[in-house]
C-alpha atoms as a PDB file:
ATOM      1  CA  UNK A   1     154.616  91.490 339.690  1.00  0.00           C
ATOM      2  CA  UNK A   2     157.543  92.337 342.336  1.00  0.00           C
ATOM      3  CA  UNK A   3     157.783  88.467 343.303  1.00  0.00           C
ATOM      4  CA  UNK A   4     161.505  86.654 342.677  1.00  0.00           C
ATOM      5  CA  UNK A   5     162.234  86.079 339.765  1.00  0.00           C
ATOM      6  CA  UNK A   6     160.864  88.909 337.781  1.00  0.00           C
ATOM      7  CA  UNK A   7     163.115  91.834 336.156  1.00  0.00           C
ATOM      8  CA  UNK A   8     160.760  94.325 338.441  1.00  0.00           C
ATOM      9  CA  UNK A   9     162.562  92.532 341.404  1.00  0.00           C
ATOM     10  CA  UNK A  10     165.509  92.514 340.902  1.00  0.00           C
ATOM     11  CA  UNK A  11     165.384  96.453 339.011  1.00  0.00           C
ATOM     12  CA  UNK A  12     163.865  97.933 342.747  1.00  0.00           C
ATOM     13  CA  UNK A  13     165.680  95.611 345.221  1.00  0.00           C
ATOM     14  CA  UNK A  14     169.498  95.896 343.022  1.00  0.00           C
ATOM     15  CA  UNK A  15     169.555  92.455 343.678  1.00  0.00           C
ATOM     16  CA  UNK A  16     172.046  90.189 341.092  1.00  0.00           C
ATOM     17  CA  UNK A  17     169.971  89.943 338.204  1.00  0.00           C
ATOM     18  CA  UNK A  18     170.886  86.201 337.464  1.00  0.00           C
ATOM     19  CA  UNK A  19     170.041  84.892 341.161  1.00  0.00           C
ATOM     20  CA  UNK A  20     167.993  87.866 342.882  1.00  0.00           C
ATOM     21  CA  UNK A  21     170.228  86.760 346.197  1.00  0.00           C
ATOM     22  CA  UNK A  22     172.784  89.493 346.566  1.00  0.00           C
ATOM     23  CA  UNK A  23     172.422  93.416 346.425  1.00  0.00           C
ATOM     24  CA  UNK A  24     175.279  94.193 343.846  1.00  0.00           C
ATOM     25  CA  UNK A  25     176.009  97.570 345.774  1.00  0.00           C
ATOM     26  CA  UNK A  26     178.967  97.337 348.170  1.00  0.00           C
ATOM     27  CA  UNK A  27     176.733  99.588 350.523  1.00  0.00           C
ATOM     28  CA  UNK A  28     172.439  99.147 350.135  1.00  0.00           C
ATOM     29  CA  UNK A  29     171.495 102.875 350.825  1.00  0.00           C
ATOM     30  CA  UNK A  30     172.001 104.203 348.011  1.00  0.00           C
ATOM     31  CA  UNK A  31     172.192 107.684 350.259  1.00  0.00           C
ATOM     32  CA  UNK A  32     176.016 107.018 350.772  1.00  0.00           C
ATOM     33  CA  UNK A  33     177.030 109.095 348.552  1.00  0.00           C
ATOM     34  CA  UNK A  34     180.818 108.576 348.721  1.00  0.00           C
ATOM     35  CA  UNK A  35     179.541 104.107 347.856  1.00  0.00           C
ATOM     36  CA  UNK A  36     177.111 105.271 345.225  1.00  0.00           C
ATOM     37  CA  UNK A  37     178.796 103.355 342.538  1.00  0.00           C
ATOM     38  CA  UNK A  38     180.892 100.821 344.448  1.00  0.00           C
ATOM     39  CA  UNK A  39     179.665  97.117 343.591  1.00  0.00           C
ATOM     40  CA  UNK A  40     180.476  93.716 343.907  1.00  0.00           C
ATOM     41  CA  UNK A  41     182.738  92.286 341.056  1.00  0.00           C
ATOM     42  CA  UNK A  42     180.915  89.057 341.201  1.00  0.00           C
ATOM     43  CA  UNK A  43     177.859  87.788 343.082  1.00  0.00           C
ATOM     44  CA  UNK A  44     178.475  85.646 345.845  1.00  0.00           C
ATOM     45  CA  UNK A  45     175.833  83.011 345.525  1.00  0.00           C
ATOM     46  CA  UNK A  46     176.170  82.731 341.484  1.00  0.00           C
ATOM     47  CA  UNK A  47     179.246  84.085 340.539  1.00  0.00           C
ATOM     48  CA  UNK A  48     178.091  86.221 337.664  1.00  0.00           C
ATOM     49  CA  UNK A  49     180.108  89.122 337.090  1.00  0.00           C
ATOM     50  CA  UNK A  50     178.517  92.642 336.827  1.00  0.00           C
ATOM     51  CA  UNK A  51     180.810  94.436 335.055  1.00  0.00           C
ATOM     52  CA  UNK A  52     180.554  92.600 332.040  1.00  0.00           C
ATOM     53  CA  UNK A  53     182.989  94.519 330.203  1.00  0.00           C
ATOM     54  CA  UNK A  54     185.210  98.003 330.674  1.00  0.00           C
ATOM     55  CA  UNK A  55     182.643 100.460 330.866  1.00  0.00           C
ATOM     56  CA  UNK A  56     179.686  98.749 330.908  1.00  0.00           C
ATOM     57  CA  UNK A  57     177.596 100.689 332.959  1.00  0.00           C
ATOM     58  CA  UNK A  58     178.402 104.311 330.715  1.00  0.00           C
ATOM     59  CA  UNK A  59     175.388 102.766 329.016  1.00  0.00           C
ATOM     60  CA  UNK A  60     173.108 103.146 331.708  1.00  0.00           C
ATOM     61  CA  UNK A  61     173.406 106.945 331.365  1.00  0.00           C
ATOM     62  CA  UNK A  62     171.344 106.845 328.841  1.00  0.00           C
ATOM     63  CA  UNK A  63     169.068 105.402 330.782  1.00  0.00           C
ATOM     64  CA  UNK A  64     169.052 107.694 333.638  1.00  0.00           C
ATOM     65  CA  UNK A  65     168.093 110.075 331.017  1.00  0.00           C
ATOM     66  CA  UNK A  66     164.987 108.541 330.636  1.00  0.00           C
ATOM     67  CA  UNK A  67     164.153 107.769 334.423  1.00  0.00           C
ATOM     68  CA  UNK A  68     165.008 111.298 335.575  1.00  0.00           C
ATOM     69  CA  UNK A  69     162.433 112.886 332.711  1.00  0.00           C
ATOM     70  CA  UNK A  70     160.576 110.289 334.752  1.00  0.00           C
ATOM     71  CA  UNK A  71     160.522 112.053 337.718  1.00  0.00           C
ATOM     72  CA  UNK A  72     160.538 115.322 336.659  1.00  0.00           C
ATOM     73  CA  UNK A  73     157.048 114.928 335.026  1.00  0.00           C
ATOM     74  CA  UNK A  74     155.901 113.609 338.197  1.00  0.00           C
ATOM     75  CA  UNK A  75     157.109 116.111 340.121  1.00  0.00           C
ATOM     76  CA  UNK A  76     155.966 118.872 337.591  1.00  0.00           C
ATOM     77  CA  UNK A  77     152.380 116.931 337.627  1.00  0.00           C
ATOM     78  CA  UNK A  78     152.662 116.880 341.247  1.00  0.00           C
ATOM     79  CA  UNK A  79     153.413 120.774 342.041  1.00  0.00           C
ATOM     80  CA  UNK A  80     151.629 122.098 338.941  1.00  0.00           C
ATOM     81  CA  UNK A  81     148.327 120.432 338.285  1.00  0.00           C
ATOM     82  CA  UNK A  82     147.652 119.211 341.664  1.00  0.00           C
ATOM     83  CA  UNK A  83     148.971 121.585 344.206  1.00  0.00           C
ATOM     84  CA  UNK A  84     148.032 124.525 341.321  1.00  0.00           C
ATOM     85  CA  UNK A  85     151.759 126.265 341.735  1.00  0.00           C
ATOM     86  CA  UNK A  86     152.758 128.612 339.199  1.00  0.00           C
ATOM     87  CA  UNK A  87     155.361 127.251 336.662  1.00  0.00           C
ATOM     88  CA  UNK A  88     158.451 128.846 338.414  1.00  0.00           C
ATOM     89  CA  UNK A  89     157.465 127.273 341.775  1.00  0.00           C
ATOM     90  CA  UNK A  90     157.059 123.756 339.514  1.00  0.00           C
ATOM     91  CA  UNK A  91     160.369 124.569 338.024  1.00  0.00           C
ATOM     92  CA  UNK A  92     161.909 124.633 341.104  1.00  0.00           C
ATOM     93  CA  UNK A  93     160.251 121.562 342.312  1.00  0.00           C
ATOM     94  CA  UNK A  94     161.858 119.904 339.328  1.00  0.00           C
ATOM     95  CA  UNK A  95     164.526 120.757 339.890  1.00  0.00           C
ATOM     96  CA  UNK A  96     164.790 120.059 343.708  1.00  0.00           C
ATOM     97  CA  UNK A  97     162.960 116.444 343.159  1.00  0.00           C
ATOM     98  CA  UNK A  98     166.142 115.831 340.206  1.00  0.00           C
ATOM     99  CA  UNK A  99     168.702 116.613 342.844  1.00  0.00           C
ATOM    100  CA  UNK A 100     166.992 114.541 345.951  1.00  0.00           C
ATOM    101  CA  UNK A 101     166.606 111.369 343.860  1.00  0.00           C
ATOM    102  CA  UNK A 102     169.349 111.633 342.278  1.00  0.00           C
ATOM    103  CA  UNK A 103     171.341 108.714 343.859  1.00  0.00           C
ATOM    104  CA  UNK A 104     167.790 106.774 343.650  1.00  0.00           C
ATOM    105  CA  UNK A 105     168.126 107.771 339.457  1.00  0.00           C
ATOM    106  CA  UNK A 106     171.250 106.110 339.598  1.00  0.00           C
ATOM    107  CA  UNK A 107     170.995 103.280 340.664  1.00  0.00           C
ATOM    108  CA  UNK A 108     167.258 102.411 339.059  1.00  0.00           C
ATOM    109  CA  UNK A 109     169.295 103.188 335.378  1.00  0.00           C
ATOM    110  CA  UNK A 110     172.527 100.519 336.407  1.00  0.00           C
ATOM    111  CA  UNK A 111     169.453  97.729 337.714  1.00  0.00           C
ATOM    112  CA  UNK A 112     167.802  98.625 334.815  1.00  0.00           C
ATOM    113  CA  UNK A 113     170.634  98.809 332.543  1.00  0.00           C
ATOM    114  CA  UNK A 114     171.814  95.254 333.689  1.00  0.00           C
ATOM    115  CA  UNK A 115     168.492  93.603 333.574  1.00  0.00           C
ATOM    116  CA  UNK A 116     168.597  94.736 329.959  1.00  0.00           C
ATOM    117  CA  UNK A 117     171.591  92.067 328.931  1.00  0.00           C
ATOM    118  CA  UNK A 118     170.479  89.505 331.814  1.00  0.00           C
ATOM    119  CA  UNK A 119     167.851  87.248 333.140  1.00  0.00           C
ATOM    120  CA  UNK A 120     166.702  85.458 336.198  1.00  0.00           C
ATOM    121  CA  UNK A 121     168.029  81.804 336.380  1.00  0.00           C
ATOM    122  CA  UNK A 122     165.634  79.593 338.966  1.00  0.00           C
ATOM    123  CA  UNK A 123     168.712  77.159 339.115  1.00  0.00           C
ATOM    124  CA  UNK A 124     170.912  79.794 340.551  1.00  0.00           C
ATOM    125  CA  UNK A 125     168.705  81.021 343.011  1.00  0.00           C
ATOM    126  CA  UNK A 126     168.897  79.667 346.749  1.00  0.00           C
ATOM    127  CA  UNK A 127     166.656  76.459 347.616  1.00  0.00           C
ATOM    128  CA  UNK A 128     164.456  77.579 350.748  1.00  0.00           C
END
């Protein structure tokens, strides 16, 4: 399910979504705040080219939209029905979770977002 090759992969690692070889982020962690949205132009292995035009990545906003309602059912699941919190203390752990994972929301929506318009190509991948 997670194996090379499949969108899953390549969504969780931020790997290049043609070749699954490269991280597109300039910097992994996505915990560096002030590299949060620095990437590669291009791929090194492939050469495909992220930004595929000006702006491409505004669209993955409306991603994150998604993803962080995402985690704040989780987290309101998590504090409310199984810890039995009232619904301030869950409100606050919404809250709280949003702003923790935020860089984590982030970047899931771009790997997302660009898995959207491209696929995994076995010829560009590495032989090993």
């Amino acid at each position: 399910m997670f194996k090379k090759g499949s969108k899953l992969y390549s969504i969780f690692t931020g790997t290049c979504p043609k070749c699954h070889e490269e991280s597109m982020y300039t910097n992994p962690n996505p915990y560096a705040i002030s590299k949060l949205f620095s990437m590669h132009e291009r791929c090194s292995n492939c050469d495909t080219k992220y930004k595929i035009e000006p702006s491409f990545f505004y669209g993955s906003m409306y991603v994150s939209y998604g993803v962080g309602i995402a985690f704040a059912v989780a987290a309101f699941i998590i504090s409310y029905v199984f810890l039995g919190s009232s619904t301030t203390t869950a409100f606050f752990a919404i809250i709280f979770t949003l702003v923790v994972f935020y860089p984590i929301i982030v970047r899931l929506s771009r790997n997302i977002w660009i898995n959207i318009f491209m696929s995994y190509d076995k010829k560009l991948a590495k032989k090993d």
